[in-house]
Protein backbone atom coordinates (compact mmCIF):
# COMPACT_ATOMS: atom_id res chain seq x y z
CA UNK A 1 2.40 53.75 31.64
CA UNK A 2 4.34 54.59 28.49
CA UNK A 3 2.61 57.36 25.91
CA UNK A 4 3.33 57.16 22.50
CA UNK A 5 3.78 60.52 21.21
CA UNK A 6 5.63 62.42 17.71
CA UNK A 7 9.18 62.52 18.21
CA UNK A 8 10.03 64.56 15.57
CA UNK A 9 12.75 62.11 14.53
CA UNK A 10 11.79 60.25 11.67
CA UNK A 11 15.16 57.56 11.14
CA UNK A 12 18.38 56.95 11.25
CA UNK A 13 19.94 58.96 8.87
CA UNK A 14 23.72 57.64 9.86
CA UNK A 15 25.51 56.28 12.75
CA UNK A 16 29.30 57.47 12.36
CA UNK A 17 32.68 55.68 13.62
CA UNK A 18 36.07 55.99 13.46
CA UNK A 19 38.23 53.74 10.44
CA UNK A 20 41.93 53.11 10.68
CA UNK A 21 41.90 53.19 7.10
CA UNK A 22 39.22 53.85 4.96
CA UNK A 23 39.91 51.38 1.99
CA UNK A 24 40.59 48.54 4.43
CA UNK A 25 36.53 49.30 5.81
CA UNK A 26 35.46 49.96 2.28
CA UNK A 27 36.56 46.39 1.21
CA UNK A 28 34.68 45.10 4.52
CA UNK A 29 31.56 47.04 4.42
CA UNK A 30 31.13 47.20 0.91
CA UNK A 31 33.03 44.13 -1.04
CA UNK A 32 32.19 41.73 2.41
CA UNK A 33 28.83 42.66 3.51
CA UNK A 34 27.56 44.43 -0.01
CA UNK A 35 26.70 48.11 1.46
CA UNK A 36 27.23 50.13 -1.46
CA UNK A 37 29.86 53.32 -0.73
CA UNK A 38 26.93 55.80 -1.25
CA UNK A 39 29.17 58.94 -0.69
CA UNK A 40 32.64 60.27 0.25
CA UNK A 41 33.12 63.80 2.37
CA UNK A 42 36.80 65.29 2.28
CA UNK A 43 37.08 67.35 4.92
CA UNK A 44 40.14 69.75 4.89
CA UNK A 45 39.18 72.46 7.76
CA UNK A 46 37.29 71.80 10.87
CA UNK A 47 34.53 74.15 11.25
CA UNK A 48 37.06 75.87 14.02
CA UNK A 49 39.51 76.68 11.02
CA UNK A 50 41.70 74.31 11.87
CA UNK A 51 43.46 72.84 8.98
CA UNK A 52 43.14 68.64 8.62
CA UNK A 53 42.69 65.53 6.15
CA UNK A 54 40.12 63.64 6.91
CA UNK A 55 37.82 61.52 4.88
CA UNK A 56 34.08 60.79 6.09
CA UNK A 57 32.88 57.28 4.16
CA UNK A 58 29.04 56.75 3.79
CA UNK A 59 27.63 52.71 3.15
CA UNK A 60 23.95 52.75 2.30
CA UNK A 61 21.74 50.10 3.79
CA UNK A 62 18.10 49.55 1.48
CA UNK A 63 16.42 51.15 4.11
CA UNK A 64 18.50 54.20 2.98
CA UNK A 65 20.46 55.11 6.16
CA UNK A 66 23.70 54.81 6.30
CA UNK A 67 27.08 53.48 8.47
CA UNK A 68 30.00 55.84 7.92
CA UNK A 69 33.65 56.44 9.28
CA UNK A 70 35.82 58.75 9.56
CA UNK A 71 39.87 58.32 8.83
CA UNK A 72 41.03 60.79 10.94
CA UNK A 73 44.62 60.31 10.84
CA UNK A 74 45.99 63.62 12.87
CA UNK A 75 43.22 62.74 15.60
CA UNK A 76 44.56 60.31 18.51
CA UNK A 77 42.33 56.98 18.41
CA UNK A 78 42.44 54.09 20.31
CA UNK A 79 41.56 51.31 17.89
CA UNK A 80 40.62 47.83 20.35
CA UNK A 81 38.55 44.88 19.37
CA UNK A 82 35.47 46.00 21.49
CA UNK A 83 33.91 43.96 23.69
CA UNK A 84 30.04 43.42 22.23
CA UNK A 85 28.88 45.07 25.62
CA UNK A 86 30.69 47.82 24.76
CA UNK A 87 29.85 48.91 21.34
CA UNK A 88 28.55 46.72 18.17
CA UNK A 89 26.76 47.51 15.33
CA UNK A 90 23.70 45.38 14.60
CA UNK A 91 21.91 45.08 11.20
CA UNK A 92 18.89 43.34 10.37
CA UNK A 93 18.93 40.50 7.19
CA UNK A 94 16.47 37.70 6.08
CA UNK A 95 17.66 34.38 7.48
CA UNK A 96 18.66 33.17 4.01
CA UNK A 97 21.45 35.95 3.75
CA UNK A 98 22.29 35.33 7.76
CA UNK A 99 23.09 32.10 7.14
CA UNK A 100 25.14 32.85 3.37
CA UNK A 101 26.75 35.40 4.90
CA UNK A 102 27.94 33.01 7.62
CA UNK A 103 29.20 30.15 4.96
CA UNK A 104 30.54 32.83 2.95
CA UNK A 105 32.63 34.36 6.38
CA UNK A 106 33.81 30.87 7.31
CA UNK A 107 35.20 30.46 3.89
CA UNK A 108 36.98 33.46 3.76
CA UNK A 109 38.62 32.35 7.40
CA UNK A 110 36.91 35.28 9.40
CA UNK A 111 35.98 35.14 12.87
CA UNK A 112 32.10 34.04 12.56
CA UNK A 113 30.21 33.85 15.86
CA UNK A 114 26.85 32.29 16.09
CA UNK A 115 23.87 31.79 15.56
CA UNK A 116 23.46 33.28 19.33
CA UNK A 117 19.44 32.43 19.82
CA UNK A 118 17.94 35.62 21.70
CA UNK A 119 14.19 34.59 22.02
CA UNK A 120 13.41 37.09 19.72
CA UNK A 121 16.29 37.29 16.97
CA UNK A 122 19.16 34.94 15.85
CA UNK A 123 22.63 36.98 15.65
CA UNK A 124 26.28 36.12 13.71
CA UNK A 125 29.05 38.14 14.82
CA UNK A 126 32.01 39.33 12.85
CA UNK A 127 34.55 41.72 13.25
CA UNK A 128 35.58 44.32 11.41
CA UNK A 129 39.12 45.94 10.11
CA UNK A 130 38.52 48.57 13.08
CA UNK A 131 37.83 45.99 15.45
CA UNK A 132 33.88 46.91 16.15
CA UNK A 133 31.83 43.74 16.24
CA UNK A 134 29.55 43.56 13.79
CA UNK A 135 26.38 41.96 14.31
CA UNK A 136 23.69 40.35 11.54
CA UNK A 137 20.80 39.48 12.99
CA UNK A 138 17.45 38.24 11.87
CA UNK A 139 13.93 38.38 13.27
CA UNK A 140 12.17 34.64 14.95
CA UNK A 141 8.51 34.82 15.22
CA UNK A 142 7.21 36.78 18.41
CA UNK A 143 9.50 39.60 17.53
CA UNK A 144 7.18 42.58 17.43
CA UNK A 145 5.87 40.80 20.66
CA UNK A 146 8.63 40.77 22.40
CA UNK A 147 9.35 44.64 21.21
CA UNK A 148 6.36 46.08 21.78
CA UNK A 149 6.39 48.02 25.27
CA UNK A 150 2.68 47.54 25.86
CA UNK A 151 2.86 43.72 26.02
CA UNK A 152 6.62 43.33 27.65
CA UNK A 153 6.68 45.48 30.83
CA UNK A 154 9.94 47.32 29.07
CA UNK A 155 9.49 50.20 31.85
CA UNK A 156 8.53 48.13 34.70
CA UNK A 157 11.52 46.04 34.30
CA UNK A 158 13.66 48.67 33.88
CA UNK A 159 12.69 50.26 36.91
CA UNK A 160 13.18 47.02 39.28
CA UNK A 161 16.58 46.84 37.62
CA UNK A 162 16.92 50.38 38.84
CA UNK A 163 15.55 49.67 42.26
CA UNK A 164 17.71 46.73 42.99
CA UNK A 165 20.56 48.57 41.84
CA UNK A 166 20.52 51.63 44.18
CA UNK A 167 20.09 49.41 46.92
């Protein structure tokens, strides 16, 4: 049985990742998918006194959280196109803008993958200058359904995918 109960954590304030180059992600993030650069950190000393140049980026989204990156170039980084498994970033639109922001990727020759039908949402895939997939992704009616723990046995099935695991 799942109990809801304070947290303490009220939102996202930012999910950070690495940037091979931080103008290359600003053109993405902010000229490509309109996230305003919100805030730039220069960070010359790590807070071990260690002496570097690194830049932390900040791209608000209207919910006022924020995707930021760090350029980190003194820091070993293996930059790969991830695998969507392994690590995307997905952020919610109206279906009007998922489907202009698809047009407007296929006319600038990008990668555009989609619309993937979930049950639940309808996804577009890009990728960006780092090589993190980037997801946009829109809610289909029976969303909250589908979300809501006390109407989707979320634990239960979690635990039989435990179960037959361990076996």
């Amino acid at each position: 049985m799942t109990t809801t109960r304070p947290s303490g954590i009220s939102g996202l304030h930012h999910n950070a990742y690495r940037c091979r180059d931080s103008e290359e992600t600003r053109r993405f993030y902010e000229d490509f998918l309109g996230l305003p650069l919100a805030a730039t950190l220069e960070i010359g000393e790590t807070k071990t006194g260690r002496a570097c140049q690194h830049l932390h980026t900040f791209y608000e989204m209207d919910d006022g959280s924020y995707l930021a990156f760090f350029e980190a170039p003194d820091m070993p980084f293996e930059f790969v196109d991830r695998h969507d498994f392994d690590l995307h970033i997905a952020l919610e639109v109206e279906r009007p803008h998922l489907l202009a922001m698809m047009a407007e990727g296929q006319r600038r020759g990008m990668e555009v993958r989609g619309i993937s039908d979930h049950g639940f949402i309808d996804s577009i895939y890009f990728r960006d200058p780092n090589g993190y997939v980037i997801e946009l992704t829109t809610k289909k009616d029976g969303h909250d359904e589908a979300t809501d723990p006390t109407k989707n046995a979320a634990r239960d099935k979690l635990d039989a995918w435990q179960a037959a695991k361990n076996r």
